[in-house]
N, C-alpha and C. Protein backbone atom coordinates (compact mmCIF):
# COMPACT_ATOMS: atom_id res chain seq x y z
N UNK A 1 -14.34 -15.27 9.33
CA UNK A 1 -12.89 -15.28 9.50
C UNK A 1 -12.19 -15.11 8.16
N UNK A 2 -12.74 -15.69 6.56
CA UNK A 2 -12.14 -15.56 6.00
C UNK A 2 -11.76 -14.03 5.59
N UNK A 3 -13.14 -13.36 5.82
CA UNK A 3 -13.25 -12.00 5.74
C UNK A 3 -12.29 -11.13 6.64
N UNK A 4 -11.85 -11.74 7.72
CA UNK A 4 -10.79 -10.95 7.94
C UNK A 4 -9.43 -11.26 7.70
N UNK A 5 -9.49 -12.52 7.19
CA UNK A 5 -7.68 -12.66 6.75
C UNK A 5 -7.23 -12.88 7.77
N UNK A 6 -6.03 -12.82 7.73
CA UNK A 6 -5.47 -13.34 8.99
C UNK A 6 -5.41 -12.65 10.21
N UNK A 7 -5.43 -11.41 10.60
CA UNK A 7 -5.41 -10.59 11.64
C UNK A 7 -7.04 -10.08 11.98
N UNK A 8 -7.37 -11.12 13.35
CA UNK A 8 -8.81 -11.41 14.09
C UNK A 8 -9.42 -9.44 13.88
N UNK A 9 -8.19 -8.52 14.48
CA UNK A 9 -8.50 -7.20 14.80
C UNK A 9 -9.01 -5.98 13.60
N UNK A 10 -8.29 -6.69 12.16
CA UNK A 10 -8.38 -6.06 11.05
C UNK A 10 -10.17 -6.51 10.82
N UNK A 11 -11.13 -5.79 10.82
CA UNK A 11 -12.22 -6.26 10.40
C UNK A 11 -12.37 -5.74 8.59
N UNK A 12 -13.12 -6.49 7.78
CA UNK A 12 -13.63 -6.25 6.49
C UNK A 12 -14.40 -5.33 6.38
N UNK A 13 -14.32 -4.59 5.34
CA UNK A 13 -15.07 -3.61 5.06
C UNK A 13 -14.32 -2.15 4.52
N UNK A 14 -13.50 -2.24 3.38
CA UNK A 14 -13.21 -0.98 2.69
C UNK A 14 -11.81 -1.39 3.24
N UNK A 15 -10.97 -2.18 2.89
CA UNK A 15 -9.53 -2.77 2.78
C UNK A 15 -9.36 -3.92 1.55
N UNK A 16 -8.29 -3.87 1.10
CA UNK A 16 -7.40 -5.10 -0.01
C UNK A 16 -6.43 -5.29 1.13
N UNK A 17 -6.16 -6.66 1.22
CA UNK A 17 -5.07 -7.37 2.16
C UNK A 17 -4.09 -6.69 1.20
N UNK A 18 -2.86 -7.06 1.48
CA UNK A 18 -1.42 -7.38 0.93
C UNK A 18 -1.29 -8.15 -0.31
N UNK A 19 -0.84 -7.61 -1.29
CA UNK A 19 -1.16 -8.45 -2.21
C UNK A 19 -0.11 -7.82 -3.36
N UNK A 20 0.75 -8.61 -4.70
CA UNK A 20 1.11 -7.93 -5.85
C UNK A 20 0.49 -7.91 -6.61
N UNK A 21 0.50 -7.40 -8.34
CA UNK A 21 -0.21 -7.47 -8.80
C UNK A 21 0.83 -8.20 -10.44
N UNK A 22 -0.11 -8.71 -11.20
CA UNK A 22 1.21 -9.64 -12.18
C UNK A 22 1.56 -8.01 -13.54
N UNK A 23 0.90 -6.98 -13.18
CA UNK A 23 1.41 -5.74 -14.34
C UNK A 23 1.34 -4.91 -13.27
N UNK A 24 1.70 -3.51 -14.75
CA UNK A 24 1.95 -2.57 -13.61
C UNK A 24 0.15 -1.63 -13.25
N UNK A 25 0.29 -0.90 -12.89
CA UNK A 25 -1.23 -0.42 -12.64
C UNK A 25 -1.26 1.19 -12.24
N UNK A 26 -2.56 1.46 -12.52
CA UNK A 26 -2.87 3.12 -12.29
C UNK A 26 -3.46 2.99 -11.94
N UNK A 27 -3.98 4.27 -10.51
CA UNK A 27 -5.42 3.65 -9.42
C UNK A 27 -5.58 5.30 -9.28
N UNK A 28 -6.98 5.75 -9.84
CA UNK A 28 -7.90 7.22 -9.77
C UNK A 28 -8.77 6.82 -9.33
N UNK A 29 -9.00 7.98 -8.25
CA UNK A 29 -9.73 8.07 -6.94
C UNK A 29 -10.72 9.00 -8.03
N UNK A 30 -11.87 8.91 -8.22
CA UNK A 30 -12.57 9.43 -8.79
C UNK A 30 -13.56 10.39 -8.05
N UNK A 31 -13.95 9.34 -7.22
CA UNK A 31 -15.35 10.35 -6.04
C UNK A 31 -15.11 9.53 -4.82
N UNK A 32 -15.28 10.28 -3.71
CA UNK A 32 -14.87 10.22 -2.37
C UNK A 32 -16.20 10.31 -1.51
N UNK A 33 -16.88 9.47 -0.44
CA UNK A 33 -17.94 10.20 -0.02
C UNK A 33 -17.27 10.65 1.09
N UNK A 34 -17.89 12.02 1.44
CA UNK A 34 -17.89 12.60 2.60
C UNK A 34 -19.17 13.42 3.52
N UNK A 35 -19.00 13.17 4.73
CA UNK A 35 -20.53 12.51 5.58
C UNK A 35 -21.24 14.31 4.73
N UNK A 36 -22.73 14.21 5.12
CA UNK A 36 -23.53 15.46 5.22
C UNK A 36 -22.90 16.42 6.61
N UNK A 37 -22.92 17.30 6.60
CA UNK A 37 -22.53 18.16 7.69
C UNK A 37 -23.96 17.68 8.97
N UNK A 38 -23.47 17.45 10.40
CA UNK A 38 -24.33 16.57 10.85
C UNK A 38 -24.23 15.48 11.19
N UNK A 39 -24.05 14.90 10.34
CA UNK A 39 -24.10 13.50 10.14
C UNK A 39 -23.08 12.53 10.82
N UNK A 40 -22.94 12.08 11.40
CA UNK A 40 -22.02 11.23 11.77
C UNK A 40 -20.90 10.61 10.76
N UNK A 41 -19.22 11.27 11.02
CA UNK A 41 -18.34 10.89 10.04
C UNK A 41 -17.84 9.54 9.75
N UNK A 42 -18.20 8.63 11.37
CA UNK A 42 -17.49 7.23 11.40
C UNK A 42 -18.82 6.79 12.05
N UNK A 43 -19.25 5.49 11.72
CA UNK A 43 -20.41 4.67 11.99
C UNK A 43 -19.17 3.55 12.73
N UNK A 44 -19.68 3.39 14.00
CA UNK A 44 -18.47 2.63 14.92
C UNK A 44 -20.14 1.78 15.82
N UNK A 45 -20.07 0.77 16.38
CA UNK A 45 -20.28 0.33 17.37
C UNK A 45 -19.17 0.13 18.44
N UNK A 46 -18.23 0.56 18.43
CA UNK A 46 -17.26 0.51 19.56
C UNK A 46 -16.99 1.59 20.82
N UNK A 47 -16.58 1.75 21.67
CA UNK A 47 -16.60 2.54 22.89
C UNK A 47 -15.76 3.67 22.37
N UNK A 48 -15.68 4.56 22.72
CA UNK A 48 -15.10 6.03 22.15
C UNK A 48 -13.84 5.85 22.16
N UNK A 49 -12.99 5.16 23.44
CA UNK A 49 -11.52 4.99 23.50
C UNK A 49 -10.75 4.15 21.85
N UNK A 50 -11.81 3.24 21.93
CA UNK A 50 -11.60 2.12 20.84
C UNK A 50 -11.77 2.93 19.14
N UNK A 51 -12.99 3.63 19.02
CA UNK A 51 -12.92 4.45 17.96
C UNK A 51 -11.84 5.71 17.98
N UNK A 52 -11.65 6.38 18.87
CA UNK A 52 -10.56 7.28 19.21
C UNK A 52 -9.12 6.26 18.50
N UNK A 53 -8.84 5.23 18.84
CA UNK A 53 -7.49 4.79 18.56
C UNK A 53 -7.75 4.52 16.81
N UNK A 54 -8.61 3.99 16.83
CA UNK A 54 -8.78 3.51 15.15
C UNK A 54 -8.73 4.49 13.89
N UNK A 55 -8.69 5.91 14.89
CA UNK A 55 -8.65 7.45 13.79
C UNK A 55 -7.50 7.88 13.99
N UNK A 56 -6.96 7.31 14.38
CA UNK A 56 -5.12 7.94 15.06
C UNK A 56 -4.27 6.47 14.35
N UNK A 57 -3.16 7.23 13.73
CA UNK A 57 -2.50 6.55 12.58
C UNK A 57 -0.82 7.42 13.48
N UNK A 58 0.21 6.34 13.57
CA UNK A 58 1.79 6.58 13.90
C UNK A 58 1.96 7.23 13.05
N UNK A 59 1.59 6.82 11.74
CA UNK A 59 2.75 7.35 10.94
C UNK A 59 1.87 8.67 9.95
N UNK A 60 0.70 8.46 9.61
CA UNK A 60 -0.08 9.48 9.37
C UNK A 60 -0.77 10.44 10.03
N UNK A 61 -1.06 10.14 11.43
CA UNK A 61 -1.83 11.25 12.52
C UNK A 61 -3.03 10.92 12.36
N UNK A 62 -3.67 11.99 12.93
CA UNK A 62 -5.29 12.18 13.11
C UNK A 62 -5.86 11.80 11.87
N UNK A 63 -6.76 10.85 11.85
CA UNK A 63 -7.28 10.46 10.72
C UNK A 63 -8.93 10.78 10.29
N UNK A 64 -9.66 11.42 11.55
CA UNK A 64 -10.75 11.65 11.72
C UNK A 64 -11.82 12.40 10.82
N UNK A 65 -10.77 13.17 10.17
CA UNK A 65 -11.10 14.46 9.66
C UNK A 65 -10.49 14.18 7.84
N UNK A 66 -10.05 12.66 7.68
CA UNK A 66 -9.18 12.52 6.47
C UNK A 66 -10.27 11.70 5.46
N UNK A 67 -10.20 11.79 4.33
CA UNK A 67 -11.35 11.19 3.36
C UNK A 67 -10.37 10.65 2.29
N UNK A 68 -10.78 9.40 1.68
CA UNK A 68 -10.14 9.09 0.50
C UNK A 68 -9.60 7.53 1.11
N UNK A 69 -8.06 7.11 0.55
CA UNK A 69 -7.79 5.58 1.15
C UNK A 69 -6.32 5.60 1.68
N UNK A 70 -6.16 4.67 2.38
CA UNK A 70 -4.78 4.78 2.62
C UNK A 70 -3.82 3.40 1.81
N UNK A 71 -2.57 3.81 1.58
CA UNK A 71 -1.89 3.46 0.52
C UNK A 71 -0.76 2.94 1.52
N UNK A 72 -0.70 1.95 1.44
CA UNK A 72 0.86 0.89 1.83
C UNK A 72 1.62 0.33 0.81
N UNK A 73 2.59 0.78 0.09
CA UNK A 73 3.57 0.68 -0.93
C UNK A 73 4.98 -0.16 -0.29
N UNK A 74 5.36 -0.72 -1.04
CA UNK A 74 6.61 -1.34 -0.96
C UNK A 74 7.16 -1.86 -2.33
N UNK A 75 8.91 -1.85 -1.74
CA UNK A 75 9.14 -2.16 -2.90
C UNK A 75 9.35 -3.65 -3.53
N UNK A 76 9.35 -3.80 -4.82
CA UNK A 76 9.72 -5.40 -5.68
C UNK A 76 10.99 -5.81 -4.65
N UNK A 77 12.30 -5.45 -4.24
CA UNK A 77 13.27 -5.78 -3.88
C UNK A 77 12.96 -6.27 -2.46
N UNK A 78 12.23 -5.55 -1.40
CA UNK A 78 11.64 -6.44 -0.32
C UNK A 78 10.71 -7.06 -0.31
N UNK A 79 10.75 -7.57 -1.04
CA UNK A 79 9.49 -9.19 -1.23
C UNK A 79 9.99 -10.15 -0.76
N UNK A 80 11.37 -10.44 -0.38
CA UNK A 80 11.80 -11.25 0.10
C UNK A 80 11.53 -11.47 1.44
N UNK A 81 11.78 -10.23 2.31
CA UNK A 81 11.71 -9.79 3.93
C UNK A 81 10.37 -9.90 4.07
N UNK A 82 9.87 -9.56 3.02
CA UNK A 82 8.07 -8.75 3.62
C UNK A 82 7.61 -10.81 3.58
N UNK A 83 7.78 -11.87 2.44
CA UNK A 83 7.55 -12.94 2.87
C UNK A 83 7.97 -13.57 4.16
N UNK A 84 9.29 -13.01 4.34
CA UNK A 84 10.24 -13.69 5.78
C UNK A 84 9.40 -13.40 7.34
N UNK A 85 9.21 -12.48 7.26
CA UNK A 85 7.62 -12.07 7.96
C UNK A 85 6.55 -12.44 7.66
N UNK A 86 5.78 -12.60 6.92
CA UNK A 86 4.63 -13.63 6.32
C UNK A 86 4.61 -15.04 7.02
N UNK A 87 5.64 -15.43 6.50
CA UNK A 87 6.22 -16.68 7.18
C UNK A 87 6.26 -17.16 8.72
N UNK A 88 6.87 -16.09 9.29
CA UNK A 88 6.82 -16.16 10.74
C UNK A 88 5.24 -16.11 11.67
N UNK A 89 4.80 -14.40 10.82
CA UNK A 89 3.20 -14.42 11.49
C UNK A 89 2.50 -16.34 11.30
N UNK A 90 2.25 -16.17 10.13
CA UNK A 90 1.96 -17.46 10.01
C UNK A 90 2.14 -19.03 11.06
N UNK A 91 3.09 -18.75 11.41
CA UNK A 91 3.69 -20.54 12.19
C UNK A 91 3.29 -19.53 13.62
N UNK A 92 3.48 -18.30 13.34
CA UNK A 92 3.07 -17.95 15.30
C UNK A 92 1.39 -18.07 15.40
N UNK A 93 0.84 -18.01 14.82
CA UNK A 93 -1.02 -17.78 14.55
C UNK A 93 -1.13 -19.01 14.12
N UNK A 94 -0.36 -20.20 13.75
CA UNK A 94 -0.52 -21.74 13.45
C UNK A 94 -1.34 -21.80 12.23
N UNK A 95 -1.46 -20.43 11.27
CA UNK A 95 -1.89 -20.57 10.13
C UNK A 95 -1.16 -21.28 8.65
N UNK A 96 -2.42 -22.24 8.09
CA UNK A 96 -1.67 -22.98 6.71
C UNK A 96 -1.12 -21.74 5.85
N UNK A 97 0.16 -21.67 4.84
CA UNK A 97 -0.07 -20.82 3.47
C UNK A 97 0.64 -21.79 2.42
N UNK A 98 0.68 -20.58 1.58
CA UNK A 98 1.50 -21.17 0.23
C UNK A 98 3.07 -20.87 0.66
N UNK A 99 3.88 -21.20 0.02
CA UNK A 99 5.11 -20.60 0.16
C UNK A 99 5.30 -19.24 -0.07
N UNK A 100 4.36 -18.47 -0.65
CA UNK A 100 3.87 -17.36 -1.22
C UNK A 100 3.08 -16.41 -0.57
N UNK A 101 3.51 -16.30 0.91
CA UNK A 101 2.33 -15.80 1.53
C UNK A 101 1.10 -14.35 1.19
N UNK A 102 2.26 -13.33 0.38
CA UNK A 102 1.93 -12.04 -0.48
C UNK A 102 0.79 -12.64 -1.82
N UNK A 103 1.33 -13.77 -2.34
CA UNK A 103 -0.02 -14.48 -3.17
C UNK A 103 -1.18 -14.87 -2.15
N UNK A 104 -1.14 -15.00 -1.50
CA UNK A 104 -2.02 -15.86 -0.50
C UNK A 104 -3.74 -14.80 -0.19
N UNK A 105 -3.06 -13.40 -0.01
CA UNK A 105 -3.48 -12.00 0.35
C UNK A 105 -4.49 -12.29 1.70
N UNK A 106 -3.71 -12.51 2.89
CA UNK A 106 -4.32 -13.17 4.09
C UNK A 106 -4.53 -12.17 4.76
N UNK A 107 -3.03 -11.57 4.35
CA UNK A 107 -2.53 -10.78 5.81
C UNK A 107 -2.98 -8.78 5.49
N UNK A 108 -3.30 -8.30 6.44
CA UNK A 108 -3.36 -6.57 6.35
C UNK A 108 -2.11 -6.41 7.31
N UNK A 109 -1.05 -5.68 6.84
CA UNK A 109 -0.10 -5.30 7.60
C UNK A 109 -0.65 -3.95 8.51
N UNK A 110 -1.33 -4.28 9.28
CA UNK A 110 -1.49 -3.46 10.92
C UNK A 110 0.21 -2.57 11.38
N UNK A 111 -0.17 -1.74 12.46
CA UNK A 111 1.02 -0.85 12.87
C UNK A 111 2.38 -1.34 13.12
N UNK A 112 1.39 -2.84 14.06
CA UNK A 112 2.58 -3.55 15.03
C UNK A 112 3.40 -4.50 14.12
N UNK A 113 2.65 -4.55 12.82
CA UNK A 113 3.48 -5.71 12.02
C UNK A 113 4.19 -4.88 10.85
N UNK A 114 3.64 -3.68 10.16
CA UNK A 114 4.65 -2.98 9.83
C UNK A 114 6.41 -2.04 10.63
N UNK A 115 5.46 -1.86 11.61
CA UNK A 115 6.92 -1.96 12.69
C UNK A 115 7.57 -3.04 12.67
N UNK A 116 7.09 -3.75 12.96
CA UNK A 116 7.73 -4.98 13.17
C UNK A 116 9.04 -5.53 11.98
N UNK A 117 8.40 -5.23 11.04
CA UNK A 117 8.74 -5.37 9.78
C UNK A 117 9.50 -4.01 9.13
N UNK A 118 9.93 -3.05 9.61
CA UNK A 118 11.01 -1.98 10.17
C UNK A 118 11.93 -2.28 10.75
N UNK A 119 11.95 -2.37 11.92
CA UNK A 119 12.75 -3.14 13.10
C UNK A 119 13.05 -4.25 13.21
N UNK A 120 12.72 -5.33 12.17
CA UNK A 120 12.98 -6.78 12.50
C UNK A 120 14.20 -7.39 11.13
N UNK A 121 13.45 -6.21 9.80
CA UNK A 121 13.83 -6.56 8.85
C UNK A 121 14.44 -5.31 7.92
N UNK A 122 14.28 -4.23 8.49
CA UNK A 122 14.99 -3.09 7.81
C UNK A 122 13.96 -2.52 6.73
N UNK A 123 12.40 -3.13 6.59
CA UNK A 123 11.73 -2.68 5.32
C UNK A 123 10.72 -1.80 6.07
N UNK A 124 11.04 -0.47 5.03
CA UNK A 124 9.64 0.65 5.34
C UNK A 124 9.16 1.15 3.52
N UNK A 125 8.14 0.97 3.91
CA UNK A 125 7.57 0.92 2.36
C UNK A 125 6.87 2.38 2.34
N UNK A 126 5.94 3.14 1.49
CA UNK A 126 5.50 4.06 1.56
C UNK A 126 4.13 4.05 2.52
N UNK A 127 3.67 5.17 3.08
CA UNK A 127 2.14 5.21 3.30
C UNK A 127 2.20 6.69 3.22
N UNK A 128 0.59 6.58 2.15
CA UNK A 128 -0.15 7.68 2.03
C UNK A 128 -1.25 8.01 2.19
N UNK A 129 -1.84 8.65 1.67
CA UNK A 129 -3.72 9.04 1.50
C UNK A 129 -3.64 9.43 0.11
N UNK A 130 -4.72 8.42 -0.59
CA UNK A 130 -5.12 9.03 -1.66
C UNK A 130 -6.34 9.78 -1.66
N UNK A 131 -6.62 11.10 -2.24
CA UNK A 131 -7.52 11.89 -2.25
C UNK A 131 -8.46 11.86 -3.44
N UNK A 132 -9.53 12.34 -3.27
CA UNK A 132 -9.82 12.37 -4.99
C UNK A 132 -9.31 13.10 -5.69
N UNK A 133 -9.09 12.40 -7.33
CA UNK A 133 -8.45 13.06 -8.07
C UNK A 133 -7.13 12.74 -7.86
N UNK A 134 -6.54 11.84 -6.99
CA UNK A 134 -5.13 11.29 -7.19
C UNK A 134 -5.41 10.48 -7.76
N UNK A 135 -3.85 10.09 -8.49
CA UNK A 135 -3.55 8.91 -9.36
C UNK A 135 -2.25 8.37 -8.98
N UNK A 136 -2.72 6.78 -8.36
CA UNK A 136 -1.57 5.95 -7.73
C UNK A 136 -0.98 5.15 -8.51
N UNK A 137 0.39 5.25 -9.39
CA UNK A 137 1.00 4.28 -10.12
C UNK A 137 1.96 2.80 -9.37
N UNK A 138 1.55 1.87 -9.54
CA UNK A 138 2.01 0.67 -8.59
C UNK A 138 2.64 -0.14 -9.84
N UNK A 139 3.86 -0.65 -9.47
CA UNK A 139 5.01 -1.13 -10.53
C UNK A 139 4.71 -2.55 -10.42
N UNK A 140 4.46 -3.18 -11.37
CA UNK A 140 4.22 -4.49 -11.45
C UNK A 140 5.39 -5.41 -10.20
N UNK A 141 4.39 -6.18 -9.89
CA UNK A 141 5.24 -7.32 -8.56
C UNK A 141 5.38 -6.43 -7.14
N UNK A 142 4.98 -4.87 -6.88
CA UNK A 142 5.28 -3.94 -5.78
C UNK A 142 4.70 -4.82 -4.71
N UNK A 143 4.79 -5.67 -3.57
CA UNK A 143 3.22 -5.55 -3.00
C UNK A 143 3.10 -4.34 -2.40
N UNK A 144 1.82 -4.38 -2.19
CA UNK A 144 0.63 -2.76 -1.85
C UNK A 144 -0.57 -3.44 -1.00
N UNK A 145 -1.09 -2.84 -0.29
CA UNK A 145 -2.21 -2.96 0.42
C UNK A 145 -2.88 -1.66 0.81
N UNK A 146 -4.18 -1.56 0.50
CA UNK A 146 -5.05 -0.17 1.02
C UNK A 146 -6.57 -0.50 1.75
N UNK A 147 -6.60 0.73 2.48
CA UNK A 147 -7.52 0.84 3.13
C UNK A 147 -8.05 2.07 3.13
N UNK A 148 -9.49 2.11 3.18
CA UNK A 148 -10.56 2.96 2.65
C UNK A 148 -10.79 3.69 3.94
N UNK A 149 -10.84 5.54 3.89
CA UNK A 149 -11.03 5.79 4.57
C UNK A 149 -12.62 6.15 4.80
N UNK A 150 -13.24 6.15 3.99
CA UNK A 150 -14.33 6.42 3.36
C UNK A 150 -14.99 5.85 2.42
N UNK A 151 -15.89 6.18 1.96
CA UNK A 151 -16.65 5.41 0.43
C UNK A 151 -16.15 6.28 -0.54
N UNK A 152 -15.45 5.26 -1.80
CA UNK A 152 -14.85 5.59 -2.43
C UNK A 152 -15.20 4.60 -3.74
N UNK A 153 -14.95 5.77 -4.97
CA UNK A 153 -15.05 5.04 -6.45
C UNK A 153 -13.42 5.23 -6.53
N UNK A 154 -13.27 4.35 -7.58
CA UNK A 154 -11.24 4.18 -8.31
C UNK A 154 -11.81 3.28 -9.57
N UNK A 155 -10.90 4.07 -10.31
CA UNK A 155 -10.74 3.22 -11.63
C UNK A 155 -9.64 2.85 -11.72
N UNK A 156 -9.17 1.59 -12.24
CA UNK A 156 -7.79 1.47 -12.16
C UNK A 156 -7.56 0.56 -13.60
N UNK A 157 -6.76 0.44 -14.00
CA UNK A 157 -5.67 0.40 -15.23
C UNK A 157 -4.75 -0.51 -15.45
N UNK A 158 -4.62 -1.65 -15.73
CA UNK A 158 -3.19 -2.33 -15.84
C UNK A 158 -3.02 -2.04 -17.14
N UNK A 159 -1.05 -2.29 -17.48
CA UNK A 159 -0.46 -1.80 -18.14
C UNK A 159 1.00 -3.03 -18.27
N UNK A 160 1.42 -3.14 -19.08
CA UNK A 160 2.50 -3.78 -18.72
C UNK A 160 3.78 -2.46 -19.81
N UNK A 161 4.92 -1.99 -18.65
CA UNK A 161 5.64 -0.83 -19.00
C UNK A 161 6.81 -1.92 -19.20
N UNK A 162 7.74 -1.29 -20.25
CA UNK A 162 9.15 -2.44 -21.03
C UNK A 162 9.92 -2.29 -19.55
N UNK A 163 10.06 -1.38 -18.88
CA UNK A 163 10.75 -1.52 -17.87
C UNK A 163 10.54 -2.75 -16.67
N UNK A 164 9.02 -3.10 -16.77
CA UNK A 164 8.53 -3.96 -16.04
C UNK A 164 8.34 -5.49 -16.63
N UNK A 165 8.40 -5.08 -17.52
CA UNK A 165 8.32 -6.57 -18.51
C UNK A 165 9.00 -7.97 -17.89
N UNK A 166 10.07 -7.65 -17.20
CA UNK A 166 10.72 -8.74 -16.57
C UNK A 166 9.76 -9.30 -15.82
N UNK A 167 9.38 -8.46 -15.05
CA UNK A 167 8.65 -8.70 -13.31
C UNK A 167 7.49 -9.83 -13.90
N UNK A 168 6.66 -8.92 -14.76
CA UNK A 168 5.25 -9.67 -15.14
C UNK A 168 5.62 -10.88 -15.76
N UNK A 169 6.66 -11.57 -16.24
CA UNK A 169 7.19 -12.94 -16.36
C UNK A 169 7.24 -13.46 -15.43
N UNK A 170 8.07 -12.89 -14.31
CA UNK A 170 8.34 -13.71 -13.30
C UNK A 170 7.05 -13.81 -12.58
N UNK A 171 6.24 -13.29 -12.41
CA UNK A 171 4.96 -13.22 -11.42
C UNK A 171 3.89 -14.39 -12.19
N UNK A 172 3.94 -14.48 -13.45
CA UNK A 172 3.08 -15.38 -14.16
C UNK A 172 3.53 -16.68 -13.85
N UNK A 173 4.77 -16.85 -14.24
CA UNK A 173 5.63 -17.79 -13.26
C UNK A 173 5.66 -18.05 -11.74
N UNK A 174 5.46 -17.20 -11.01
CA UNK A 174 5.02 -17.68 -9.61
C UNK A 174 3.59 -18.16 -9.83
N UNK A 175 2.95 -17.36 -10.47
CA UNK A 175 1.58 -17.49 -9.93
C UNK A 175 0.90 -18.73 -10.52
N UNK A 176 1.79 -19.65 -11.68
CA UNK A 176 1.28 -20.67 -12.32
C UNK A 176 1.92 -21.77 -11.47
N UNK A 177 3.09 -21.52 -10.39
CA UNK A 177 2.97 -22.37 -9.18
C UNK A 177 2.02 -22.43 -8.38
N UNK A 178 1.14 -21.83 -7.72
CA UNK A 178 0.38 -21.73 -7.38
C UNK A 178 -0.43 -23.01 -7.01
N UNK A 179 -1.08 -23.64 -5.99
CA UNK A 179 -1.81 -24.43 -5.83
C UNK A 179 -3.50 -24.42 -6.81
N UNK A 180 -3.77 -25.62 -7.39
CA UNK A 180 -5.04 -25.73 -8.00
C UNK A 180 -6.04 -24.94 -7.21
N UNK A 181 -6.82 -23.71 -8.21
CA UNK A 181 -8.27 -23.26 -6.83
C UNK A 181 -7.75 -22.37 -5.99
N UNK A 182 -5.93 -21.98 -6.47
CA UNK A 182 -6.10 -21.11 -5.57
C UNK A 182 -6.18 -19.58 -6.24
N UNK A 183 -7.03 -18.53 -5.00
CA UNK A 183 -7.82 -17.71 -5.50
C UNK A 183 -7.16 -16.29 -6.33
């Protein structure tokens, strides 16, 4: 369970929950695997309907045929909403957090909770695919969450930019609230 964080349906395996980061950061997709011709592209134990839905993305499409990771961006300014939701999942699933639920990195924002979080709260953050050979710049305090569409290498980079300099104060400052041990 811890492995899946808070959402039973999100299983582990080639995802980062929700999470900020205390600088800013650069993320290169270096090498991507993609199957042998043959070979089976998705290793599923699930019934075809069930793998069929899990390659089909609202807001990206057909995913079947896509290699590399997918990218959930948002901005520093809805951190507020994106917790106000945190908050709620939480007391509805009767789960403990911090006041901090984005520190916590419990949650994978799934379809129904980024909708949700559209329609409930006015926040739509980015989603992409990174390919190899992209380079994803994430602004210190953004939260972000990704998921792997494939086996994938990334090198990534922190940086602290004068423009961001504020943020990474304030985040050292949250994060030295933080409960003892926490991870």
């Amino acid at each position: 369970a811890a492995w899946q964080g808070m959402d039973p349906n999100t299983k582990k395996g080639g995802h980062t929950n929700l999470h900020c980061d205390v600088a800013d950061a650069v993320n290169l997709m270096v090498d991507v695997g993609v199957p042998q011709e043959g070979g089976e592209e998705y290793d599923t134990d699930d019934d075809e309907a069930a793998a069929g839905e899990a390659l089909r993305d609202e807001e990206l499409g057909e995913l079947s045929t896509q290699h590399g990771a997918i990218w959930d961006i948002w901005r520093w300014e809805d951190s507020d909403a994106i917790m106000r939701l945190l908050h709620a999942v939480a007391r509805e699933r009767d789960v403990e957090i911090t006041n901090n639920p984005i520190h916590d990195q419990l949650f994978y924002l799934d379809a129904p909770l980024r909708r949700r979080l559209r329609q409930e709260y006015g926040v739509r953050g980015w989603r992409f695919i990174q390919r190899q050979g992209d380079a994803v710049f994430i602004p210190a305090g953004n939260p972000h969450q990704v998921r792997n569409l494939s086996s994938c290498v990334k090198v990534a980079l922190d940086f602290v930019s004068p423009e961001n300099a504020h943020r990474c104060v304030t985040l050292t400052n949250q994060f030295a609230k933080l409960p003892r041990g926490h991870h």
